[in-house]
N, C-alpha and C. Protein backbone atom coordinates (compact mmCIF):
# COMPACT_ATOMS: atom_id res chain seq x y z
N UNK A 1 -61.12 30.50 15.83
CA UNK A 1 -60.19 30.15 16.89
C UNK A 1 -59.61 28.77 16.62
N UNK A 2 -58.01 28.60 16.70
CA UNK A 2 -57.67 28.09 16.53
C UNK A 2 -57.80 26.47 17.95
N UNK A 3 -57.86 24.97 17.18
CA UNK A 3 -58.35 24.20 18.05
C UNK A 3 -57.04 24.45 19.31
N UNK A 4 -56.71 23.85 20.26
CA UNK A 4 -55.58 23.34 21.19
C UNK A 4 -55.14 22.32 20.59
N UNK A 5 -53.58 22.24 20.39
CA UNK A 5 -52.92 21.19 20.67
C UNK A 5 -52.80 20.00 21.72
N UNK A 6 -53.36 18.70 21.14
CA UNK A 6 -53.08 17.65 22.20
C UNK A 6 -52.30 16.76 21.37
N UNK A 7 -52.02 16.16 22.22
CA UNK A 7 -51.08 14.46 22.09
C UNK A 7 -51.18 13.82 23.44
N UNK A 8 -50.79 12.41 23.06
CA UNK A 8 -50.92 11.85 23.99
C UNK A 8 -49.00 11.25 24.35
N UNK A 9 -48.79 10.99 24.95
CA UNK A 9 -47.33 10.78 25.63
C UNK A 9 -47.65 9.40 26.51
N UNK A 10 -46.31 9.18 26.46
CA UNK A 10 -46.14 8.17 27.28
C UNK A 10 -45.90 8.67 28.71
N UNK A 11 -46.50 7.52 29.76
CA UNK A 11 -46.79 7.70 30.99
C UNK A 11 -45.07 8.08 31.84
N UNK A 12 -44.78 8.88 32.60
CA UNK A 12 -43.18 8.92 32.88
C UNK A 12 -43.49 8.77 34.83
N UNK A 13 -42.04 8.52 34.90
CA UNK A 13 -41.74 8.56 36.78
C UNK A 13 -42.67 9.83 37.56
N UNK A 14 -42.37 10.92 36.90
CA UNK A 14 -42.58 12.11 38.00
C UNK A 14 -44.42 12.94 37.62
N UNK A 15 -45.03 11.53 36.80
CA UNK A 15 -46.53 11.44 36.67
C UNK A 15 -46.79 10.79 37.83
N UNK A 16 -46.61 10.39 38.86
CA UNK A 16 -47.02 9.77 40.14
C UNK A 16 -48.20 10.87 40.49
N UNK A 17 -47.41 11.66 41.41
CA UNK A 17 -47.98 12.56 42.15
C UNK A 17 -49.10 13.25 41.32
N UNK A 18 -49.03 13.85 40.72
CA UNK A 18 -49.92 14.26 39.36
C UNK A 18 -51.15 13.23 39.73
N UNK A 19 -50.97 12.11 39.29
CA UNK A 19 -51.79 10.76 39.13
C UNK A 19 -52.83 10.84 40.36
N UNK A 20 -51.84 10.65 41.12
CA UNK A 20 -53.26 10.60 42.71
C UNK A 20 -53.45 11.53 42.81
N UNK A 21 -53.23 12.85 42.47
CA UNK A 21 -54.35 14.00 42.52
C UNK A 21 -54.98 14.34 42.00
N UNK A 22 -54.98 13.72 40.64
CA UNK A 22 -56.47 13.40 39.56
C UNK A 22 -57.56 12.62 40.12
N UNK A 23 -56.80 11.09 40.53
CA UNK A 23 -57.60 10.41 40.89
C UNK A 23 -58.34 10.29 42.35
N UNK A 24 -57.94 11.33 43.38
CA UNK A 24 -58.29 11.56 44.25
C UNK A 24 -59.84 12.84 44.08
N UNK A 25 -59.30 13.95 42.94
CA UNK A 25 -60.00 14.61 42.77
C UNK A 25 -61.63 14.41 42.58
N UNK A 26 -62.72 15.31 42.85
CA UNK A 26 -63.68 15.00 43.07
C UNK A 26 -64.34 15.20 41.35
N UNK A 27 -64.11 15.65 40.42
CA UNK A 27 -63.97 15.36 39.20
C UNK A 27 -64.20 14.46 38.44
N UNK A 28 -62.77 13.73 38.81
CA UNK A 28 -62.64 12.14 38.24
C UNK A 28 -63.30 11.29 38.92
N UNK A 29 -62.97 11.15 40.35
CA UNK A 29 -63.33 10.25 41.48
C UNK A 29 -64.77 10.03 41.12
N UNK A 30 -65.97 11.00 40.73
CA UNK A 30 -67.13 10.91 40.61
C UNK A 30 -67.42 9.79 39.86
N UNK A 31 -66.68 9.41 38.77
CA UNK A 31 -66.59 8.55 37.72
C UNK A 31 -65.94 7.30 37.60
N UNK A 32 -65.48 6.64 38.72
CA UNK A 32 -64.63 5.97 38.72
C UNK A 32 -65.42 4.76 39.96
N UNK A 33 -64.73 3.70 39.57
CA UNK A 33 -65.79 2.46 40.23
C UNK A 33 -64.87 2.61 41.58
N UNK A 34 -63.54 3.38 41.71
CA UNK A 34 -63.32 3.47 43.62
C UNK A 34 -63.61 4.94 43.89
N UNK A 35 -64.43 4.32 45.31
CA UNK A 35 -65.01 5.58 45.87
C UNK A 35 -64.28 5.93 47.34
N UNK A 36 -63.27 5.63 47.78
CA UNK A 36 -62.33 5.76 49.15
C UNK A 36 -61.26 7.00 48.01
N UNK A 37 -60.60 7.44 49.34
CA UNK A 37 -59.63 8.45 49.09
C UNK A 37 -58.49 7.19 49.08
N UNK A 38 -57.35 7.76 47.97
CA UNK A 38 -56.54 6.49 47.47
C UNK A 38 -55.55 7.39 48.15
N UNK A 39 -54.74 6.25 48.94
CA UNK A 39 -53.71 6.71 49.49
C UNK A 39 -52.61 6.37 49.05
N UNK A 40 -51.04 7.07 49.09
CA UNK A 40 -50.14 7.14 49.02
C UNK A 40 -49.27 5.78 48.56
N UNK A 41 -49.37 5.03 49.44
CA UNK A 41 -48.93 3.48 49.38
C UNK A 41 -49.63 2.87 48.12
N UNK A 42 -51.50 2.80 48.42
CA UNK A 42 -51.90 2.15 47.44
C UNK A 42 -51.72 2.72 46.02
N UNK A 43 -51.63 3.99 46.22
CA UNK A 43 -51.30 4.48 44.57
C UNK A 43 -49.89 4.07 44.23
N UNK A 44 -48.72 3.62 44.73
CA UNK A 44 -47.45 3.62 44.76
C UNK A 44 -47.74 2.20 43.78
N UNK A 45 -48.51 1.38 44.93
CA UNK A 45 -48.69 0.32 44.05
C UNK A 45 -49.23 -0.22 42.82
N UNK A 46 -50.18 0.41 42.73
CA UNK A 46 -51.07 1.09 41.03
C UNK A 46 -49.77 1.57 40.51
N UNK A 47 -49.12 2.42 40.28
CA UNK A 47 -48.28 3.09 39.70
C UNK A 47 -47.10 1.97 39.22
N UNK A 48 -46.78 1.42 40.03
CA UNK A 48 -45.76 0.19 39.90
C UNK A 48 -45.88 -0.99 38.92
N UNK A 49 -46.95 -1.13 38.98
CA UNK A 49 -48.30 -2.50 38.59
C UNK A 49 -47.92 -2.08 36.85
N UNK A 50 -48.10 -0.86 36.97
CA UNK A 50 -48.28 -0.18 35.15
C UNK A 50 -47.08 -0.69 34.26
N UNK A 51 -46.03 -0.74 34.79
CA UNK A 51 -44.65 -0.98 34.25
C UNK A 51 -43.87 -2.61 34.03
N UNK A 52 -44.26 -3.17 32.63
CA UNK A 52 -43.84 -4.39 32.46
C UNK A 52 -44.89 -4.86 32.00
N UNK A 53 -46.14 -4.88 32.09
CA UNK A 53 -47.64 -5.24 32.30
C UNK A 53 -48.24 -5.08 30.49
N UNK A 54 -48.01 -5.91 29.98
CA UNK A 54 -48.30 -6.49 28.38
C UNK A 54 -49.75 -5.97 28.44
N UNK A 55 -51.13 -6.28 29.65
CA UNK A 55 -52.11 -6.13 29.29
C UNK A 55 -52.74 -4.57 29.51
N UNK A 56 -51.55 -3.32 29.82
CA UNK A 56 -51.99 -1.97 30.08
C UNK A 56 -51.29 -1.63 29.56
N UNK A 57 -51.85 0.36 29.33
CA UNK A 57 -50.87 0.80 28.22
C UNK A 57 -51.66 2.14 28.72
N UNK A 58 -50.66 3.22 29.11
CA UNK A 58 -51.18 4.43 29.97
C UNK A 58 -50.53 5.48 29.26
N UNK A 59 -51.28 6.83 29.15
CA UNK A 59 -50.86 8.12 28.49
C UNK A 59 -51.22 8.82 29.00
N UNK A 60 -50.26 10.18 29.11
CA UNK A 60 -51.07 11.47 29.59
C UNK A 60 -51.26 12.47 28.74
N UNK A 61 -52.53 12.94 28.56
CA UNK A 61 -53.15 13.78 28.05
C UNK A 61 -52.98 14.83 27.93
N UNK A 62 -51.83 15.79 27.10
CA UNK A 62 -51.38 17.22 26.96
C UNK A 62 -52.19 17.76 26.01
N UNK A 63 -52.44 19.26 26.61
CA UNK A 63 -53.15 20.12 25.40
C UNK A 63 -51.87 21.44 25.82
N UNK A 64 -51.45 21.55 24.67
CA UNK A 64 -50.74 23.06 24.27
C UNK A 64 -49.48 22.79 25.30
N UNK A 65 -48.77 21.11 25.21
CA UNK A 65 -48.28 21.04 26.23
C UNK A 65 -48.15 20.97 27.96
N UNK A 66 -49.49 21.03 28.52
CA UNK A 66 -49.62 20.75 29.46
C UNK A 66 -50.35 19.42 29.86
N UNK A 67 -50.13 18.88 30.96
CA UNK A 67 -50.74 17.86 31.02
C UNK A 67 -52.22 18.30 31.70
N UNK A 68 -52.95 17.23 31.19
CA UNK A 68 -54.70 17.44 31.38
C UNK A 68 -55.52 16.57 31.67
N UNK A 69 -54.80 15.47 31.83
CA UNK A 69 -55.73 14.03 31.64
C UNK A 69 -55.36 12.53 31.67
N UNK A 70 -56.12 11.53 31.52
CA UNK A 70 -55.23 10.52 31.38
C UNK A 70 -56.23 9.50 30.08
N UNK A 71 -55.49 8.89 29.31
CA UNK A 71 -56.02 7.87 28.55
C UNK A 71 -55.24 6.44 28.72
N UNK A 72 -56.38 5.54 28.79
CA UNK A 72 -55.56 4.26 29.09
C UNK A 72 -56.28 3.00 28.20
N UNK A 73 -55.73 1.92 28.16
CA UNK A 73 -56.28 0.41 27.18
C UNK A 73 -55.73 -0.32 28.62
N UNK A 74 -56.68 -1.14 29.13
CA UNK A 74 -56.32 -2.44 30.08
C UNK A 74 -57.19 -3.64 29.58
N UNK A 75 -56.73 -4.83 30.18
CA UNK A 75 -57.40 -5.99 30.19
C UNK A 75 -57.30 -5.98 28.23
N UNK A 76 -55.74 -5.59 28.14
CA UNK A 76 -55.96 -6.37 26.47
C UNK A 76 -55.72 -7.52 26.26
N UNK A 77 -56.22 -8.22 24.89
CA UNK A 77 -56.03 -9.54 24.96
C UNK A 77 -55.75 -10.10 23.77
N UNK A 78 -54.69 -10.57 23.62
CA UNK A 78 -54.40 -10.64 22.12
C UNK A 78 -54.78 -11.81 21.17
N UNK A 79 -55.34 -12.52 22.01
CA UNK A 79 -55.49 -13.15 21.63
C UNK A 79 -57.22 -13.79 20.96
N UNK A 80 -57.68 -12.50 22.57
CA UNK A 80 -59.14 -12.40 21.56
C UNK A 80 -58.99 -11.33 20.81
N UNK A 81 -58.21 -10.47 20.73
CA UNK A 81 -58.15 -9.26 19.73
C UNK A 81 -58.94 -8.27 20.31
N UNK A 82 -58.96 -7.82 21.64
CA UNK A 82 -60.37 -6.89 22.34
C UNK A 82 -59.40 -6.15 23.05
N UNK A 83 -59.34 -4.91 23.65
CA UNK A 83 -59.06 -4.60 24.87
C UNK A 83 -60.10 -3.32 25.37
N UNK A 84 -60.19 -3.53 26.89
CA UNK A 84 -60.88 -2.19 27.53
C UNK A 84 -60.26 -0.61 27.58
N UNK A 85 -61.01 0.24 27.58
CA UNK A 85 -60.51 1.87 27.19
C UNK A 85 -60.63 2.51 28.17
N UNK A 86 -60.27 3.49 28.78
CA UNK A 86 -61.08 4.43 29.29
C UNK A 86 -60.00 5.57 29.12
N UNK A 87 -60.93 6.74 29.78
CA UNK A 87 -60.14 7.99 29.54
C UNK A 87 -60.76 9.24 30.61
N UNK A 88 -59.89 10.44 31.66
CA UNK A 88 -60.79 11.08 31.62
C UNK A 88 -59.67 12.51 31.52
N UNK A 89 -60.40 13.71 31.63
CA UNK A 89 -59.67 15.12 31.68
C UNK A 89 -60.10 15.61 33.09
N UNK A 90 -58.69 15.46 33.43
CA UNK A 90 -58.81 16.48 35.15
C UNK A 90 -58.46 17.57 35.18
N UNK A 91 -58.64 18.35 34.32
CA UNK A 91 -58.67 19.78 34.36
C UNK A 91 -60.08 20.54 33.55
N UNK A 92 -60.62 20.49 34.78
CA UNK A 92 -61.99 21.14 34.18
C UNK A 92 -61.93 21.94 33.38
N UNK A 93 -61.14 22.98 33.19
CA UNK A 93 -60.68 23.99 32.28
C UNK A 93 -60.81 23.45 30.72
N UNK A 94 -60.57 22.70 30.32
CA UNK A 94 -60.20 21.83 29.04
C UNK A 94 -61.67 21.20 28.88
N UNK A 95 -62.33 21.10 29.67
CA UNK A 95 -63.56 19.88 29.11
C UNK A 95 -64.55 21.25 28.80
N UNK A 96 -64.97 20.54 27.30
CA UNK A 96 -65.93 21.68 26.40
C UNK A 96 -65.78 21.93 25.12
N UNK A 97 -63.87 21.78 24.62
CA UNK A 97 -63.53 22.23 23.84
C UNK A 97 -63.02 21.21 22.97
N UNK A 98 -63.54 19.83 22.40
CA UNK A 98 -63.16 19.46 21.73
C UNK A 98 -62.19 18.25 21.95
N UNK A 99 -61.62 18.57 23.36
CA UNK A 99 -60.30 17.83 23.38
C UNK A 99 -60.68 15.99 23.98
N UNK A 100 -61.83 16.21 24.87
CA UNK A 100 -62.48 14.60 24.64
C UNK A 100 -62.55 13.91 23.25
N UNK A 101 -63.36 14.80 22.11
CA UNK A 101 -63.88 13.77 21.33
C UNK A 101 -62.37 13.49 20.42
N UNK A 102 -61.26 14.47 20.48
CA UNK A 102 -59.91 14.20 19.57
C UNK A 102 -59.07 12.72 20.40
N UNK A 103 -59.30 13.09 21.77
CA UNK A 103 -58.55 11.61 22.02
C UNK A 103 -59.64 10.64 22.19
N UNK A 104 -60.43 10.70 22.13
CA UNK A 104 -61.49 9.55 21.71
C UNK A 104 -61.06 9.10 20.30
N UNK A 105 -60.72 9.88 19.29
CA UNK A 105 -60.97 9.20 17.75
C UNK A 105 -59.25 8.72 18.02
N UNK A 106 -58.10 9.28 18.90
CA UNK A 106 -57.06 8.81 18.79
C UNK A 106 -56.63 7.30 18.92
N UNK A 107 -57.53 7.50 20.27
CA UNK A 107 -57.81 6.16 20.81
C UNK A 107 -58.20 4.65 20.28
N UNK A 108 -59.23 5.40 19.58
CA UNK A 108 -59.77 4.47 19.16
C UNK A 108 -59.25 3.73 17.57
N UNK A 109 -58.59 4.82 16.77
CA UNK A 109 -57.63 4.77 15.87
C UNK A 109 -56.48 3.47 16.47
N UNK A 110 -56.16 4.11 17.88
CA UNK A 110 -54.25 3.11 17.99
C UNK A 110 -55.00 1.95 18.26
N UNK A 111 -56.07 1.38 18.77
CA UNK A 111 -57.11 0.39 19.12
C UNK A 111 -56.84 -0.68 17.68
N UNK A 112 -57.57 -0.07 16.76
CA UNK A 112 -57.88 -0.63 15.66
C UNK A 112 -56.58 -0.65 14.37
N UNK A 113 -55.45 0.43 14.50
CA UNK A 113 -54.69 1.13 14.14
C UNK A 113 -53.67 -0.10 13.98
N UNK A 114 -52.19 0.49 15.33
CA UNK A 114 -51.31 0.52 15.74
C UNK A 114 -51.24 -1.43 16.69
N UNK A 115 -52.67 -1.48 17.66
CA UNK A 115 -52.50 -2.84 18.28
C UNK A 115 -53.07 -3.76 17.16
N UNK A 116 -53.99 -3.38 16.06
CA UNK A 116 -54.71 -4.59 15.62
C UNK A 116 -56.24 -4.97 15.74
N UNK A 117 -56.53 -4.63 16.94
CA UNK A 117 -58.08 -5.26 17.48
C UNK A 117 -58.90 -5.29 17.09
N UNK A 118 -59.87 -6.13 17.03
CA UNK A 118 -61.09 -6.00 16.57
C UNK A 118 -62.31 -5.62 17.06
N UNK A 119 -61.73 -5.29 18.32
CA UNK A 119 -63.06 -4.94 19.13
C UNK A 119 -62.54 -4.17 20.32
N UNK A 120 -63.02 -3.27 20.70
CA UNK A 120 -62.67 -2.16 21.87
C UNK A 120 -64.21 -1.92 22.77
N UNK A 121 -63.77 -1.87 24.44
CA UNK A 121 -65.29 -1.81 24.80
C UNK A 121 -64.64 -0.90 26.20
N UNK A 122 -65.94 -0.78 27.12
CA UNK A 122 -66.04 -0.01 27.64
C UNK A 122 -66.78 -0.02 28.66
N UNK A 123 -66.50 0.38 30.14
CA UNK A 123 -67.69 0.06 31.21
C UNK A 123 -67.56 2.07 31.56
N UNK A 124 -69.54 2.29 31.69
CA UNK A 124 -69.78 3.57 32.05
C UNK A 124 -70.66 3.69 33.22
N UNK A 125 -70.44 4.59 34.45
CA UNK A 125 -71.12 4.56 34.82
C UNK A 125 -73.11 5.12 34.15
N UNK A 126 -73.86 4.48 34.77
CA UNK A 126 -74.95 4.79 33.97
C UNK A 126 -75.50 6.52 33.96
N UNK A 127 -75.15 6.82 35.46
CA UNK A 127 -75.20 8.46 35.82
C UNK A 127 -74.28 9.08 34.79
N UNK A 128 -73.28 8.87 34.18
CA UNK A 128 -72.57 9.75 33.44
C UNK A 128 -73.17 9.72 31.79
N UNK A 129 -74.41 10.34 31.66
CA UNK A 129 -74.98 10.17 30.50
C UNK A 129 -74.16 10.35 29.50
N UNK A 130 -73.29 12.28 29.59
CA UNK A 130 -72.48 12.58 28.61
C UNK A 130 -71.93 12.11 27.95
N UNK A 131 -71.09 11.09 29.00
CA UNK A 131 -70.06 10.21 28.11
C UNK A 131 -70.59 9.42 27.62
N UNK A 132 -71.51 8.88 28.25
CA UNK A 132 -72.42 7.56 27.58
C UNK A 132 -73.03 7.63 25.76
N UNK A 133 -73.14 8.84 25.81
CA UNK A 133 -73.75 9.89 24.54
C UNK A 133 -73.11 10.55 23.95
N UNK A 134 -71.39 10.52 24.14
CA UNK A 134 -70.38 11.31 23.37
C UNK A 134 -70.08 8.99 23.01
N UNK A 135 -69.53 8.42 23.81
CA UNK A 135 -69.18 7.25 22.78
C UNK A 135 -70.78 6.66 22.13
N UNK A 136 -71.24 6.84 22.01
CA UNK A 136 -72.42 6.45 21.52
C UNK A 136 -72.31 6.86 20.01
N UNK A 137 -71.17 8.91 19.85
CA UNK A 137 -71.66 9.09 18.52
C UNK A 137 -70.50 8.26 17.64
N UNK A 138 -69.36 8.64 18.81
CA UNK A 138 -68.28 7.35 17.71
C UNK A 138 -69.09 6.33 17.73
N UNK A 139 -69.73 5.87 17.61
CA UNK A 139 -70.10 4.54 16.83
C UNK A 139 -70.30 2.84 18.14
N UNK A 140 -69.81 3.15 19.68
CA UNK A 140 -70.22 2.45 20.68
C UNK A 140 -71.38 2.34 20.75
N UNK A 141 -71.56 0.89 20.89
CA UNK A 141 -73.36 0.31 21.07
C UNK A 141 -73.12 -0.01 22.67
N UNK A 142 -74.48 -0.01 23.04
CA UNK A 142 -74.84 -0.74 24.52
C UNK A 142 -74.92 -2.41 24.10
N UNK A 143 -74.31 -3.14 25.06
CA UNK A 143 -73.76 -4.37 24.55
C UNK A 143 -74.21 -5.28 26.00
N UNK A 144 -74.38 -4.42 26.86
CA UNK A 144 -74.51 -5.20 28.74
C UNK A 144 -74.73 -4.05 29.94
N UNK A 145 -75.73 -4.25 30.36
CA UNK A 145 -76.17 -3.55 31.88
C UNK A 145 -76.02 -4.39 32.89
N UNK A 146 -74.87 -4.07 33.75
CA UNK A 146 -74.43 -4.23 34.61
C UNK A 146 -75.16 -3.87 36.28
N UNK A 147 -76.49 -4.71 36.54
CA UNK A 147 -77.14 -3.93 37.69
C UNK A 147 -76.54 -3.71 38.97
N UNK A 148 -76.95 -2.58 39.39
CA UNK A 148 -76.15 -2.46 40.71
C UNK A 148 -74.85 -2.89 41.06
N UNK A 149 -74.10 -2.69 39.93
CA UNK A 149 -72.77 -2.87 39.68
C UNK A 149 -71.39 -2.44 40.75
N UNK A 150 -71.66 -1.09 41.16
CA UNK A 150 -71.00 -0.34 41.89
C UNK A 150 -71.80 0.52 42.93
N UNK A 151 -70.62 0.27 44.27
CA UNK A 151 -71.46 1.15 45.51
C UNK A 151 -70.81 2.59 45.05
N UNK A 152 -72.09 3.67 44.90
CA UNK A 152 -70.82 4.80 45.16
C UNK A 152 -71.83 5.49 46.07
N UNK A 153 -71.08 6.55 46.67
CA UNK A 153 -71.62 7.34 47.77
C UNK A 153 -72.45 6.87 48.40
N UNK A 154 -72.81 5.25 48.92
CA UNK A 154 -73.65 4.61 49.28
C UNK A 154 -75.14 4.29 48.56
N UNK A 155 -74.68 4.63 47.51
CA UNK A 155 -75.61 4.58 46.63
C UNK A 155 -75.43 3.13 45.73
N UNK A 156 -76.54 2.07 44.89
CA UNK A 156 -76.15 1.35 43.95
C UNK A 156 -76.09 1.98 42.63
N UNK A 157 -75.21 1.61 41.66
CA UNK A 157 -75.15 2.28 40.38
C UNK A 157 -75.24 1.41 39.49
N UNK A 158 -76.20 1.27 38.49
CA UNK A 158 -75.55 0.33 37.30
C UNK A 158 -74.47 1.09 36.13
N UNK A 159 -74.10 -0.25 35.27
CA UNK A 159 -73.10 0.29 35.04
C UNK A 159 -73.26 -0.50 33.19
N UNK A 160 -72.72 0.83 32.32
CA UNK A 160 -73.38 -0.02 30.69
C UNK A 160 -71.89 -0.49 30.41
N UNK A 161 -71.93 -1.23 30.05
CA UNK A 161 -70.93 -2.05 28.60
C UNK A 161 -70.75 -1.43 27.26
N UNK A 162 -70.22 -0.79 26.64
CA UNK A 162 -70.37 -0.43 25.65
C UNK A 162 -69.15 -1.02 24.60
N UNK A 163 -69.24 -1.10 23.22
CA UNK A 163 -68.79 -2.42 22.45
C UNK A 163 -68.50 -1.55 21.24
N UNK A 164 -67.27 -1.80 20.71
CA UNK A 164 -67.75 -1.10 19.29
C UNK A 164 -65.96 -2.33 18.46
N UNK A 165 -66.62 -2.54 17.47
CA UNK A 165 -66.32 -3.55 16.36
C UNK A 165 -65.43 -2.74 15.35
N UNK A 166 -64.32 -3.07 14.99
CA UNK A 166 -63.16 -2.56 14.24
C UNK A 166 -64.40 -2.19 12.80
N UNK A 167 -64.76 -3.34 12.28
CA UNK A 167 -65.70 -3.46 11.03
C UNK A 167 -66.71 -2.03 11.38
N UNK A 168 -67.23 -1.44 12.15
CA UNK A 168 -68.17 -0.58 12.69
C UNK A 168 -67.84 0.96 12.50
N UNK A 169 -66.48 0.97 12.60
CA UNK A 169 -65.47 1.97 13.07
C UNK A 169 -65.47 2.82 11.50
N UNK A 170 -65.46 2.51 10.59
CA UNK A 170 -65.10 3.93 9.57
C UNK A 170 -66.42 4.79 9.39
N UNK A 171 -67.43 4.65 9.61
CA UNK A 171 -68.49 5.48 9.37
C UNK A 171 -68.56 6.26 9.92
N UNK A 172 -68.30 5.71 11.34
CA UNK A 172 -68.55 7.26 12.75
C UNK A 172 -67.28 7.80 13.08
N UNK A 173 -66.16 7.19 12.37
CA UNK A 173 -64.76 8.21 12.09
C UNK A 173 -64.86 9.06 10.85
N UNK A 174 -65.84 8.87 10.30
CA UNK A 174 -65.10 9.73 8.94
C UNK A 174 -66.55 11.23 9.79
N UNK A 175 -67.21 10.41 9.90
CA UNK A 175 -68.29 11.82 10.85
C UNK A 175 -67.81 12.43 11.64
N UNK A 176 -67.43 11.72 12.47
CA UNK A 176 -66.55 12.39 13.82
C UNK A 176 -65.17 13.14 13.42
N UNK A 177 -64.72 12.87 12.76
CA UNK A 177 -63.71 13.46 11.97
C UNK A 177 -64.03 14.55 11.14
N UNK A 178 -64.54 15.04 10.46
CA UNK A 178 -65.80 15.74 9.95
C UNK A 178 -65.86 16.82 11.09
N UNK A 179 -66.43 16.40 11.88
CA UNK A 179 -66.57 17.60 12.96
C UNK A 179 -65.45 17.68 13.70
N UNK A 180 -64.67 17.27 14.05
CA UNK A 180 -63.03 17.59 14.72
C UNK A 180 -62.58 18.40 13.97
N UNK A 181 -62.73 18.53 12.22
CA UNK A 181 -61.56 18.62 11.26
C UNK A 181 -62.26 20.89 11.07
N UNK A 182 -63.73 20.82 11.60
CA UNK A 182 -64.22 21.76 11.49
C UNK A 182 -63.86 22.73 12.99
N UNK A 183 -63.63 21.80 13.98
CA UNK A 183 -63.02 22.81 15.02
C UNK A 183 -61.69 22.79 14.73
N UNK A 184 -61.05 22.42 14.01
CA UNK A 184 -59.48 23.00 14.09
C UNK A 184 -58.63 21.79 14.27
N UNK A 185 -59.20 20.52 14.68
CA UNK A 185 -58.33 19.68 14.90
C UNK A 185 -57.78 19.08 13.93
N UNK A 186 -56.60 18.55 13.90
CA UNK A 186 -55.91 17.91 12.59
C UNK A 186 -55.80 16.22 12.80
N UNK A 187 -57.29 15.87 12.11
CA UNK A 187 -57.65 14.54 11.99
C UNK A 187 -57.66 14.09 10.60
């Protein structure tokens, strides 16, 4: 079976609505350091914030042409050469098949690639082992535990740091690549 087509695209106007119903969703929301239902206004303003903004850089996540997800770089800095990542897929449908770990190596490629950096990192919640253990195989170290970092569901959560070094980066790409290149993906 042939893999799905993804790419990543640039973020457009009529991704709004789309947007807060990812991020409202109970999916994403699970994963995410806000735990209130995001309303209308405040997402207007998130949405706004994105445009002009040197230190963010937002994509949406198509497989086979549809949109599925979002990948983003904030808090870059060019001057230390670092910026923060994250990424998730709001269409449950899609998570299983590959299409995390392809925009993970994309990602992390335009990181080291396309901006330059030398260093790319990462805050997880600690409950989300998966992910914690899918960037772990690209080549992310635990770098900082963050205690009781975040309230969610009235609950405290810590929260890991994870770090990974341009210099670090070809070993667990040419692996990870390796296994992308065996499901079908064209890495």
């Amino acid at each position: 079976m042939a893999a799905p087509k993804v790419e990543l695209r640039a973020l457009r106007p009529d991704d709004q609505d789309r947007l807060l119903a990812w991020r409202n969703s109970p999916e994403v929301s699970a994963y995410m350091y806000t735990d209130h239902q995001i309303g209308p206004d405040e997402h207007a303003r998130w949405f706004a914030g994105i445009e002009g903004d040197a230190r963010r850089a937002y994509w949406i996540i198509e497989m086979d042409g549809q949109p599925v997800g979002l990948a983003n770089f904030y808090d870059i800095d060019r001057r230390h050469s670092r910026a923060a990542w994250a990424y998730y897929l709001a269409e449950p449908s899609v998570r299983g098949r590959g299409v995390g770990g392809y925009v993970e190596i994309l990602m992390i490629d335009r990181a080291f690639g396309e901006l330059g950096l030398q260093k790319l990192w990462c805050e997880v919640l600690e409950s989300n082992k998966g992910v914690v253990r899918m960037h772990q195989r690209f080549g992310f170290r635990e770098e900082a535990r963050f205690r009781r970092h975040v309230l969610k569901n009235g609950g405290w959560e810590d929260v890991l740091g994870l770090g990974l070094l341009v210099d670090e980066w070809p070993q667990p790409r040419a692996r990870m690549a390796e296994t992308l290149k065996a499901a079908g993906f064209p890495v």
